[in-house]
Protein backbone atom coordinates (compact mmCIF):
# COMPACT_ATOMS: atom_id res chain seq x y z
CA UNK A 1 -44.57 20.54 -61.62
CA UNK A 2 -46.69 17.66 -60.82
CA UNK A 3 -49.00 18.70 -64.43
CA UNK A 4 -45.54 18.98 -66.57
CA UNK A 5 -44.37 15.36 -65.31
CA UNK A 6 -47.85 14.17 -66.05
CA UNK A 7 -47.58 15.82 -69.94
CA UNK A 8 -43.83 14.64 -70.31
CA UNK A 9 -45.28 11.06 -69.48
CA UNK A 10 -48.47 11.29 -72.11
CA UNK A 11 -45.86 12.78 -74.66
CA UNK A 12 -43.93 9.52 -74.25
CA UNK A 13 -46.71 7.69 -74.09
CA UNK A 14 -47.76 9.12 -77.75
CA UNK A 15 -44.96 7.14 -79.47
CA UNK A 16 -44.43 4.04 -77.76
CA UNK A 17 -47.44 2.58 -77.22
CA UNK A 18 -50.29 1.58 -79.39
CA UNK A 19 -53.34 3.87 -80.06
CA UNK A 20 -55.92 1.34 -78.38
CA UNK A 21 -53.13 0.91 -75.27
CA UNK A 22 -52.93 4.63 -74.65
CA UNK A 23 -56.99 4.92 -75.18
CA UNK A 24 -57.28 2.01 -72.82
CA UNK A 25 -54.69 3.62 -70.01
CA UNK A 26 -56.17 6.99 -70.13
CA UNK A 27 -59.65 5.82 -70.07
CA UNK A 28 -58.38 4.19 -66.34
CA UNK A 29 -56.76 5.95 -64.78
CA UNK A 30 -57.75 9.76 -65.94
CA UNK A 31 -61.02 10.43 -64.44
CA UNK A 32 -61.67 13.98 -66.41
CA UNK A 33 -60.95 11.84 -69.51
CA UNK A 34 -63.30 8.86 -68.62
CA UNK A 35 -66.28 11.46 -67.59
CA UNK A 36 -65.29 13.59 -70.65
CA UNK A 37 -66.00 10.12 -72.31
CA UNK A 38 -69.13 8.81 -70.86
CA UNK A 39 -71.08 11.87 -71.29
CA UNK A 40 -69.97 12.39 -74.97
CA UNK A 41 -71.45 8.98 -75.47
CA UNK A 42 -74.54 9.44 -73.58
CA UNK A 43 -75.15 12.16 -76.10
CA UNK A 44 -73.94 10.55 -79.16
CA UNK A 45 -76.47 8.08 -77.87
CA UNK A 46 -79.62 9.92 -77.59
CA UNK A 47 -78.41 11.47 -80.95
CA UNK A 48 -78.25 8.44 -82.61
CA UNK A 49 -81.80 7.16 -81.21
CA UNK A 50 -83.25 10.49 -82.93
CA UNK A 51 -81.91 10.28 -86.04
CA UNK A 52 -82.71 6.66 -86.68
CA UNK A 53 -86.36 7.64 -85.48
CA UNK A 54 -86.61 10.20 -88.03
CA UNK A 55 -88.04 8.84 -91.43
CA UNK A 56 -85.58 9.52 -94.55
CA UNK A 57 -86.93 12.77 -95.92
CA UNK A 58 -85.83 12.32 -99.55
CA UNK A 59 -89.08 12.09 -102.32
CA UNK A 60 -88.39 9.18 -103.50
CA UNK A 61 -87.13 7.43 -99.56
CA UNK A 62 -83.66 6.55 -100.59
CA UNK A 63 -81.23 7.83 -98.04
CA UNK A 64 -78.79 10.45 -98.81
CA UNK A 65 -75.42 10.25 -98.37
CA UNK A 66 -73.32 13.74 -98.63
CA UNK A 67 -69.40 13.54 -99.24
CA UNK A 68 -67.70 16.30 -98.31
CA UNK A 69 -64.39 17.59 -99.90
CA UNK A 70 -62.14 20.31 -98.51
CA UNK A 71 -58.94 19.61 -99.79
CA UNK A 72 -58.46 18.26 -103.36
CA UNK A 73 -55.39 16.43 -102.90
CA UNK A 74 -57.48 13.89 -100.38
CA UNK A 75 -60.01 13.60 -102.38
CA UNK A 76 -59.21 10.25 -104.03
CA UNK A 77 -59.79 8.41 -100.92
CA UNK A 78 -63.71 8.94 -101.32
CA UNK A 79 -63.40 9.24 -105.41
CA UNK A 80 -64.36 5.08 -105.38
CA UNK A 81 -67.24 5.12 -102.96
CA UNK A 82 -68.81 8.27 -104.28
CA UNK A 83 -68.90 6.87 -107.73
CA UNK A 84 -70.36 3.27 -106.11
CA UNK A 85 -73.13 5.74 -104.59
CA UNK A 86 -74.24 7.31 -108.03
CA UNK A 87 -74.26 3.90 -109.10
CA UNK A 88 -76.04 1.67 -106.68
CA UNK A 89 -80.06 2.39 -107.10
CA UNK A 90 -80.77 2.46 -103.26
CA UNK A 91 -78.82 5.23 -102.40
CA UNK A 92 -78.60 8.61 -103.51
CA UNK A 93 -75.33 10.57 -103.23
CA UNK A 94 -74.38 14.26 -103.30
CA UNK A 95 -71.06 16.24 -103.21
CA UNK A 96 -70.31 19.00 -101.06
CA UNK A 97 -67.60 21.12 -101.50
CA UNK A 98 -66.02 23.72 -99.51
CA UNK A 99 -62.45 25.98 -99.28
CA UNK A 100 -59.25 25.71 -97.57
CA UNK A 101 -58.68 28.00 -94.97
CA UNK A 102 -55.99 30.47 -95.10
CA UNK A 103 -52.66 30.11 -92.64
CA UNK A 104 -51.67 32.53 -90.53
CA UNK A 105 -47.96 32.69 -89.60
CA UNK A 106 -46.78 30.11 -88.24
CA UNK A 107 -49.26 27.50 -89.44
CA UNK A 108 -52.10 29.40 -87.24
CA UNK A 109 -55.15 27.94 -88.39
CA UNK A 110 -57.41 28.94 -85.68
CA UNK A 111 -59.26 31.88 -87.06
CA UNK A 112 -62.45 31.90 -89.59
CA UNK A 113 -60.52 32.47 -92.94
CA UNK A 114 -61.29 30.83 -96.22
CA UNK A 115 -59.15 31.24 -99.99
CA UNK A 116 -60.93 29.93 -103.33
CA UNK A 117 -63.19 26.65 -103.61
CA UNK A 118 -60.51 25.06 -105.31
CA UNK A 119 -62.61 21.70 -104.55
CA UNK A 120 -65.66 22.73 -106.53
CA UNK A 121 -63.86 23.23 -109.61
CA UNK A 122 -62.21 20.01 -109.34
CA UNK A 123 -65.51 18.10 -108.54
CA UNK A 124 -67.29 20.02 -111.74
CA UNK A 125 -64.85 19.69 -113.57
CA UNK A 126 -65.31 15.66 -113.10
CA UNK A 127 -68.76 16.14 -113.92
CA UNK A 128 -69.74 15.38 -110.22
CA UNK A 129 -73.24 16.55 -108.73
CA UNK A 130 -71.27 19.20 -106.08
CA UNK A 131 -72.66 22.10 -104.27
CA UNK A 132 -70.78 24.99 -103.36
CA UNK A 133 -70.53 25.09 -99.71
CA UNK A 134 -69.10 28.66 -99.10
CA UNK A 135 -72.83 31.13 -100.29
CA UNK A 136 -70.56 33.79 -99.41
CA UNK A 137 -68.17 35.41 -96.98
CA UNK A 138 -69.11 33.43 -93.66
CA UNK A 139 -72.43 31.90 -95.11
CA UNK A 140 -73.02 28.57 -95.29
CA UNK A 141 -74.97 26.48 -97.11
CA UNK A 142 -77.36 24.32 -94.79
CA UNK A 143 -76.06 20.67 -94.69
CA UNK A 144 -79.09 19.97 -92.33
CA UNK A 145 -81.76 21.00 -94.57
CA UNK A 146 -80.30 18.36 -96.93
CA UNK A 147 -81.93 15.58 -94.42
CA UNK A 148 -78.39 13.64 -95.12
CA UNK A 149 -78.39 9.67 -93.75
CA UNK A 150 -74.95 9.63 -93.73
CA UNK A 151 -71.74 12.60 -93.99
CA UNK A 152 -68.66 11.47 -95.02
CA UNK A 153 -65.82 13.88 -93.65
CA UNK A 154 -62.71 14.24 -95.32
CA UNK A 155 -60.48 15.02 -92.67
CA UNK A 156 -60.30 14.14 -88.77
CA UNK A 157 -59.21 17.39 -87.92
CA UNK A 158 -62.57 19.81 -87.24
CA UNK A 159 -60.27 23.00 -86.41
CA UNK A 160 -60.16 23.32 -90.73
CA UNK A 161 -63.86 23.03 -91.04
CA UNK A 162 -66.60 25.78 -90.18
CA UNK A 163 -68.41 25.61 -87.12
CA UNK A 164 -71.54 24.49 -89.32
CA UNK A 165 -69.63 21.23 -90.66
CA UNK A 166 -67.57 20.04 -88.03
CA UNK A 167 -68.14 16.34 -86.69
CA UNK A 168 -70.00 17.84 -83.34
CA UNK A 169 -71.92 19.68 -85.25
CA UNK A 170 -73.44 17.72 -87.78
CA UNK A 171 -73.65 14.36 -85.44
CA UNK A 172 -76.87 15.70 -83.73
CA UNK A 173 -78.50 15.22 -87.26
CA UNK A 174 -76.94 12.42 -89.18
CA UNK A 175 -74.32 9.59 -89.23
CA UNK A 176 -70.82 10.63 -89.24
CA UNK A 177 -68.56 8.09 -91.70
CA UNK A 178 -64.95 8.47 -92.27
CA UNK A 179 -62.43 6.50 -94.56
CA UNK A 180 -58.73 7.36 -93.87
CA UNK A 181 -57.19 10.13 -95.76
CA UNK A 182 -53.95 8.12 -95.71
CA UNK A 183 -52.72 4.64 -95.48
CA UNK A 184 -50.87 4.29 -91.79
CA UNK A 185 -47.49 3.14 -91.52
CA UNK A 186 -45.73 4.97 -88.80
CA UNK A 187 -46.77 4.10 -84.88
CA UNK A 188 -47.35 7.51 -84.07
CA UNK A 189 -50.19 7.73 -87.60
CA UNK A 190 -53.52 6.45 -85.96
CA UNK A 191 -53.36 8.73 -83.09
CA UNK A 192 -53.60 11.26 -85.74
CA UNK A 193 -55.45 10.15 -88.87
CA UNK A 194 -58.12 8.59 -86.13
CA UNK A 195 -57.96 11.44 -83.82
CA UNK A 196 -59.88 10.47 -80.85
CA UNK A 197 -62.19 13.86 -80.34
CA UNK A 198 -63.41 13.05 -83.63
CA UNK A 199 -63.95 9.14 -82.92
CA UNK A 200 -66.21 10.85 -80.11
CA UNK A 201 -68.67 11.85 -82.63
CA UNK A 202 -68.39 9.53 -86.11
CA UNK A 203 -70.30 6.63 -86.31
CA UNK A 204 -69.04 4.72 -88.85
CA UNK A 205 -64.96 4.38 -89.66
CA UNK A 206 -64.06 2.21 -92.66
CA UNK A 207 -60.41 1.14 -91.64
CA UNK A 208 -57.42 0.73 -94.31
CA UNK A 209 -56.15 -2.87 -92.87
CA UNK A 210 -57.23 -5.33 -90.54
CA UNK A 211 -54.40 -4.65 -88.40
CA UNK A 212 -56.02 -0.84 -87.57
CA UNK A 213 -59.31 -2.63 -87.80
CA UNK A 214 -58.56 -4.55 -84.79
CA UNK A 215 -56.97 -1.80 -82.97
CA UNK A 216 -60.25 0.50 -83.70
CA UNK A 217 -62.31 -2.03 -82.13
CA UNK A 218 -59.92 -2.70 -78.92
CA UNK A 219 -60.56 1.08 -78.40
CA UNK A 220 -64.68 1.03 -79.33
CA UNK A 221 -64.56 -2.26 -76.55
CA UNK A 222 -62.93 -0.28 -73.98
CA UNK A 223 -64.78 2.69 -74.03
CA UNK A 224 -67.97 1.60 -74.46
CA UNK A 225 -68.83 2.12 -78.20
CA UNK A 226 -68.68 -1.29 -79.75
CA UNK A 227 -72.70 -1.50 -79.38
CA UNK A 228 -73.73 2.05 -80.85
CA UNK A 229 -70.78 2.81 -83.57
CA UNK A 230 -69.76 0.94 -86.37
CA UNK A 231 -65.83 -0.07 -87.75
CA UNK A 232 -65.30 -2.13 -91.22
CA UNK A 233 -63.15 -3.77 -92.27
CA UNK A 234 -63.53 -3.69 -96.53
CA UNK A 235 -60.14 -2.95 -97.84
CA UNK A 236 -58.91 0.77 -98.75
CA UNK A 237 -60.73 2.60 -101.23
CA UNK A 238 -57.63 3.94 -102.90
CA UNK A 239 -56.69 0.83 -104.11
CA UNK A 240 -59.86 0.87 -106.67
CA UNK A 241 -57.98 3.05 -108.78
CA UNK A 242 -55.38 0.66 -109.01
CA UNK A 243 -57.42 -2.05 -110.51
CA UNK A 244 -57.03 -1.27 -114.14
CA UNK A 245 -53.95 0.69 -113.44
CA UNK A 246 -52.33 1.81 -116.53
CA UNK A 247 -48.81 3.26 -116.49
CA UNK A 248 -48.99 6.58 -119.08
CA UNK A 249 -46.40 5.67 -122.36
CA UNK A 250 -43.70 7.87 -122.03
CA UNK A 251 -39.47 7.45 -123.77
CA UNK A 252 -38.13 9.65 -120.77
CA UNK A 253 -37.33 8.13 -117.76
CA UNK A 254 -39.60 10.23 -114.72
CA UNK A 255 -38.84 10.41 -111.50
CA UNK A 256 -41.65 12.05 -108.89
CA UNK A 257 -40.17 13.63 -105.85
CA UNK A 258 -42.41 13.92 -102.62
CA UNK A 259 -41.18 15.72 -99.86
CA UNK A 260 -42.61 15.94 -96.55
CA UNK A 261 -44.23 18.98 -95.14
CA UNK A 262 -42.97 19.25 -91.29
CA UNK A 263 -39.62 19.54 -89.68
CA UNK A 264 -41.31 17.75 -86.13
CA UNK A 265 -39.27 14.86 -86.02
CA UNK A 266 -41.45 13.08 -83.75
CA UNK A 267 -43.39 12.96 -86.81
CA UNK A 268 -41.12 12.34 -89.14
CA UNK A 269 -39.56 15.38 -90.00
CA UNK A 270 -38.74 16.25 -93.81
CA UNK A 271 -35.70 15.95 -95.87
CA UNK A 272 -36.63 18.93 -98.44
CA UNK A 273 -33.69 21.20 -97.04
CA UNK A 274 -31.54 18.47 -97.47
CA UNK A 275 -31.85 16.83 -100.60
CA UNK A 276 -33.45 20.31 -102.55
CA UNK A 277 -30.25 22.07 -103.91
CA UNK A 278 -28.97 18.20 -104.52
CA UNK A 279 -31.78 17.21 -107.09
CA UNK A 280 -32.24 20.78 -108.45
CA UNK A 281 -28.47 20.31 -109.98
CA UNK A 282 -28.87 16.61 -111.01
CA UNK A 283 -31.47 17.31 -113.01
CA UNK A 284 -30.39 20.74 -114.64
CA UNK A 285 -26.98 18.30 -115.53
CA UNK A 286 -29.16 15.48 -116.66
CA UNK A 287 -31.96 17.08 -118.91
CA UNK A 288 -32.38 13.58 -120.73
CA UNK A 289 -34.73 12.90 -117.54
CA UNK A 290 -37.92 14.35 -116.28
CA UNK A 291 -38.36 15.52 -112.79
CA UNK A 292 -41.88 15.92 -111.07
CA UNK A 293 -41.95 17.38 -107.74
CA UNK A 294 -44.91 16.85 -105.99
CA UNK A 295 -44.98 18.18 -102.20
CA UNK A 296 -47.19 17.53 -99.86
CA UNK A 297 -50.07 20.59 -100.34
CA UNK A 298 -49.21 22.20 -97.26
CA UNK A 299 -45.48 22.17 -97.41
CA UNK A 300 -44.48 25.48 -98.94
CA UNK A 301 -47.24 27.38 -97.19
CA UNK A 302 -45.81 26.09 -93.57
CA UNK A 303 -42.35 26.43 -94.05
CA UNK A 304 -42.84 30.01 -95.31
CA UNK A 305 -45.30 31.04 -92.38
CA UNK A 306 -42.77 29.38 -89.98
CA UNK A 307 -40.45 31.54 -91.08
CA UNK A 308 -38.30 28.14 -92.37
CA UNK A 309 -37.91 29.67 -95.91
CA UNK A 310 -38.24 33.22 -97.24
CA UNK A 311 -40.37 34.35 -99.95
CA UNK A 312 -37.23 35.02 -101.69
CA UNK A 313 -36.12 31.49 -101.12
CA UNK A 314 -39.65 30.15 -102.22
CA UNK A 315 -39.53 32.07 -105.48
CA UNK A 316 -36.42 31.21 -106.84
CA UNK A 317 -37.76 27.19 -105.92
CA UNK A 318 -40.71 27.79 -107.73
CA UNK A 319 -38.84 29.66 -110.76
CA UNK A 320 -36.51 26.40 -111.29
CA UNK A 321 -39.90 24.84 -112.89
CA UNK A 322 -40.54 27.68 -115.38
CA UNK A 323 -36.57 27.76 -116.81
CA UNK A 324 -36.24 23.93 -117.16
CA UNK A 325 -38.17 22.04 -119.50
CA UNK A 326 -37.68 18.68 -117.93
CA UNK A 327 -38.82 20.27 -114.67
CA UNK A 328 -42.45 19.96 -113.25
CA UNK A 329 -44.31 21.20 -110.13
CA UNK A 330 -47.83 19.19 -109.76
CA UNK A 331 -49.93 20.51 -107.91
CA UNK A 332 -52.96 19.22 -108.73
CA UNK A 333 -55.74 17.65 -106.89
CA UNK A 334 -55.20 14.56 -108.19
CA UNK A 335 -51.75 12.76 -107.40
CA UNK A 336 -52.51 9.34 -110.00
CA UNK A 337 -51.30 11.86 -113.05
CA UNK A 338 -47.67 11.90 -111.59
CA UNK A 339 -47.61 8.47 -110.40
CA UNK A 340 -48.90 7.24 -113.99
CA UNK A 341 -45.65 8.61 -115.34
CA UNK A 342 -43.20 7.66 -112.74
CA UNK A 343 -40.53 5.35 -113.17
CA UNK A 344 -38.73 6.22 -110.11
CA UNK A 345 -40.26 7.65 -106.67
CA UNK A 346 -37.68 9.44 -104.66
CA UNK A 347 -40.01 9.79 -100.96
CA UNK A 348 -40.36 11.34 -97.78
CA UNK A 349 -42.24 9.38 -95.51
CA UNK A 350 -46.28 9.82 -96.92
CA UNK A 351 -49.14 8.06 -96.41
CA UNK A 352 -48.46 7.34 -100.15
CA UNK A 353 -45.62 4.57 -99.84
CA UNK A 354 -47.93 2.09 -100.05
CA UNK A 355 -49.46 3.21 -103.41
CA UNK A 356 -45.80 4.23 -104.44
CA UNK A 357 -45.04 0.51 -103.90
CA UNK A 358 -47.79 -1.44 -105.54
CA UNK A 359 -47.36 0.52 -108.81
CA UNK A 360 -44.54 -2.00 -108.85
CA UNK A 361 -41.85 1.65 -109.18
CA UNK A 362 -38.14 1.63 -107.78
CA UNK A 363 -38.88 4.28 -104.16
CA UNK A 364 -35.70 5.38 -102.87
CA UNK A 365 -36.53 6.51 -99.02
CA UNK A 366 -34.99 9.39 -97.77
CA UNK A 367 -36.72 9.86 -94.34
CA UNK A 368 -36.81 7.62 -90.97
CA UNK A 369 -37.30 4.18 -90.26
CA UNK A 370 -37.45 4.64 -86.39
CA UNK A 371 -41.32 5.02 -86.09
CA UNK A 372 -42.37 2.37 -88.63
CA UNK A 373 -44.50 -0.23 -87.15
CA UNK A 374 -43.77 -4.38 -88.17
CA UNK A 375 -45.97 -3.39 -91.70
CA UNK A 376 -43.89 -0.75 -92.71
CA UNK A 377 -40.60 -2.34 -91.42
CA UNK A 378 -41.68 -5.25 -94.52
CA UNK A 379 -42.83 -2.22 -96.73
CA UNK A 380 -39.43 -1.03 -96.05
CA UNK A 381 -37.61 -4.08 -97.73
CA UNK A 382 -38.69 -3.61 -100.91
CA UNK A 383 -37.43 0.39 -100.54
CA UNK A 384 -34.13 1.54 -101.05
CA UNK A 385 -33.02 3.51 -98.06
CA UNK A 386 -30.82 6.47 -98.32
CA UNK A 387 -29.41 8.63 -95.44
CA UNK A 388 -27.25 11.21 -97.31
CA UNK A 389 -25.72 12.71 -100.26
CA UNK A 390 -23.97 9.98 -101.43
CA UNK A 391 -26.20 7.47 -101.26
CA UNK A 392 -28.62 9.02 -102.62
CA UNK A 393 -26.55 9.75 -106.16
CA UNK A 394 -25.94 5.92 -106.33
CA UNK A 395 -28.95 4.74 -105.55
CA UNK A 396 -30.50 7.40 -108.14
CA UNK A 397 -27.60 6.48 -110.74
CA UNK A 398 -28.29 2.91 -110.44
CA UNK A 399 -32.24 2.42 -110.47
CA UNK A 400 -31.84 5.22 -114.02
CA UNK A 401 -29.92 2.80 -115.27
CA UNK A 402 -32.46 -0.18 -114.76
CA UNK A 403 -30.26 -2.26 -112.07
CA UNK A 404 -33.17 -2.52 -109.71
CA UNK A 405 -32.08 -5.00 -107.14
CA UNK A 406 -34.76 -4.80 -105.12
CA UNK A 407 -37.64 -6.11 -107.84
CA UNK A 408 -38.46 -8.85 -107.03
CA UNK A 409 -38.86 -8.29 -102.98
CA UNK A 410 -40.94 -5.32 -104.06
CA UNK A 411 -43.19 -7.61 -106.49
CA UNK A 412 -43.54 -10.15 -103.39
CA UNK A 413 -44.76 -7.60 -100.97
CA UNK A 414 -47.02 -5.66 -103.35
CA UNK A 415 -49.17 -8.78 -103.52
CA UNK A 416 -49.47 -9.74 -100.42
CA UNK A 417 -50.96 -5.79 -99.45
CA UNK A 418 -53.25 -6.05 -103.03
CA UNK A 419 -54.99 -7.98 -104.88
CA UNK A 420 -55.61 -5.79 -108.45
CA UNK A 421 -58.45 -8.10 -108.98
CA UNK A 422 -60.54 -6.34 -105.79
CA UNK A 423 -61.77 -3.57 -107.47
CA UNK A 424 -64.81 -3.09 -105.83
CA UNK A 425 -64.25 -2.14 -102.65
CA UNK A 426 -65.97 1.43 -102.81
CA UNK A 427 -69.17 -0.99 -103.79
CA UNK A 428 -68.76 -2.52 -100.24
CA UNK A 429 -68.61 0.53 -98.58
CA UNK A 430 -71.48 1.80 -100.11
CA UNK A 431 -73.75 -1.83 -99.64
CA UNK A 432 -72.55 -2.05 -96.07
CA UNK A 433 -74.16 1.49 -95.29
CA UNK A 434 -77.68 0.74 -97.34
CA UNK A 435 -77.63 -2.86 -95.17
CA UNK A 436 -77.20 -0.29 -91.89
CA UNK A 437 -79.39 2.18 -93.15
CA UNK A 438 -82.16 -1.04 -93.48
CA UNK A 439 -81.17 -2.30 -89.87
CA UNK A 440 -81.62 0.88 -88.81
């Protein structure tokens, strides 16, 4: 009884308060947390004094740092930093790429199952230096043997790597760095995208804003980290790509769908049940405009394993793109192709809305509000927000038609988030780690 009042309370506690609060109240008054804690970091620390003791093993002493990419549609985040490393003459950089592993029903995730390297081909295909993580069914190849100074992970979430890669693994022999997969808006985000069993073992996080800058450091104060780990503050490598953005020339009008990938509505649930049949007719009456939909990657996959939509039902989705010539399903790795020829984003709540808003694009916003902290609340004036039907014809009707009333709002809060003239902040990223790889 006691444990279940205890969880309700934590559960509560997940959505109301801030990350570094909750940290900070756990850390206080749970003693199995705070010696869970302490003796992480007594190991992290004795880690951390052998692996700066160790001389770089590389021939010609330049340390190595080792981006790993597991899920092509993330990719981009690190895309800026790894190209930095190639180019910087202190460092030398390396790409290593491994599969997605294979649901079971109901988004079960736990056991050792892997599909194709869809990540290698992407990375040779972009003429990167990539190895092929996955030798062969349950073989690895030997990140250690590498001598790596520094591993970027892609993901916070270890349970989707092998044993061999995960954070705890790989932290007894180098320096763990991380770089958001996603831009935070929602209060509930950090707690995930900086999941704190992961913070236990990275050693360097390079945070999207100042605002989750801060609130990485309150936590690194209060649990004793601020001396042996490292958080930056250098913008969000994402943005690079937006420096000599280029809208593709197109006649047709384009607008990019993204729905969400969850029903949880404590995490923002999705509106793809709602708005599908909607948008599939608009379209089919309106074939003067194009229509992209691009779904979060794990969408379809969880709401057929969850039993939310048949096979059936998935099929004759996925056959709407193949009759329709003004319909598209992008799927690709790299999400800048549809955004290049939107004109109009019709959204879910992503960690996308910032990008969707400083291409300078008319988003109409289909999901919650309740969640957003005071930066997305100011994001969320320059959206248009929609909570049915209805609304959602007009609004559609009207921004196709080029009465965008909110413009100029949009334009005024796109430039206080980015300046397109800071294109180098992969650069920083990489300079800060050769000046810690000196101090070291």
């Amino acid at each position: 009884m006691i444990r279940n009042i205890k969880g309700k309370i934590i559960e509560a506690a997940q959505l109301c308060l801030t990350y570094d609060q909750l940290i900070k109240i756990r850390y206080k008054i749970r003693k199995s947390f705070r010696t869970k804690v302490d003796k992480n970091t007594e190991i992290f620390k004795r880690n951390l004094q052998s692996i700066n003791s160790v001389k770089n093993n590389n021939k010609n002493g330049k340390p190595l740092i080792v981006f790993i990419c597991q899920f092509p549609a993330v990719w981009n985040g690190m895309d800026s930093v790894y190209r930095a490393a190639i180019n910087n003459d202190k460092v030398e950089a390396i790409c290593l790429a491994l599969p997605e592993k294979i649901m079971d029903k109901e988004y079960d995730i736990r056991w050792e199952k892997y599909g194709k390297n869809e990540s290698y081909k992407m990375l040779k295909n972009k003429g990167y230096k990539v190895i092929d993580g996955q030798k062969s069914e349950g073989k690895w190849y030997d990140l250690k043997a590498l001598h790596p100074a520094y591993v970027f992970l892609p993901r916070p979430y270890d349970i989707h790597l092998p044993e061999c890669y995960r954070s705890y693994t790989i932290s007894e022999y180098t320096k763990v760095c991380y770089i958001p997969y996603g831009y935070d808006n929602v209060k509930w985000d950090s707690k995930m995208t900086y999941e704190f069993d992961f913070l236990n073992y990275t050693y360097a996080i390079f945070a999207e804003n100042k605002y989750y800058y801060n609130e990485l450091f309150n936590i690194y104060k209060s649990v004793g980290w601020d001396k042996i780990k490292r958080v930056f503050n250098l913008g969000y490598p994402r943005f690079d790509f937006y420096a000599n953005y280029k809208p593709s020339l197109h006649k047709r009008k384009t607008v990019v769908w993204l729905p969400r990938w969850t029903t949880n509505r404590s995490i923002e649930a999705t509106t793809f049940f709602k708005y599908k049949d909607y948008l599939i007719n608009f379209f089919i009456k309106h074939p003067e405009y194009d229509f992209i939909c691009r779904p979060h990657p794990l969408m379809l996959r969880n709401f057929v394993s969850c039993g939310l939509l048949s096979q059936h039902d998935e099929s004759q989705f996925l056959k709407v793109f193949d009759e329709y010539s003004n319909f598209f399903l992008d799927s690709d790795g790299d999400f800048l192709k549809s955004f290049k020829k939107a004109d109009i984003f019709i959204s879910d709540f992503t960690s996308l809305l910032v990008e969707e808003l400083i291409i300078d694009k008319p988003i109409i916003f289909t999901g919650q509000t309740n969640h957003f902290t005071k930066f997305s609340w100011k994001i969320s004036q320059g959206m248009y927000l929609v909570n049915n039907q209805r609304e959602l014809d007009q609004t559609l009707l009207a921004v196709l038609h080029d009465n965008d009333a909110k413009e100029n709002v949009r334009k005024k809060i796109s430039m206080k988030i980015y300046n397109p003239a800071n294109g180098n902040i992969g650069d920083n990223i990489i300079n800060a780690l050769v000046e810690d790889y000196q101090n070291s």
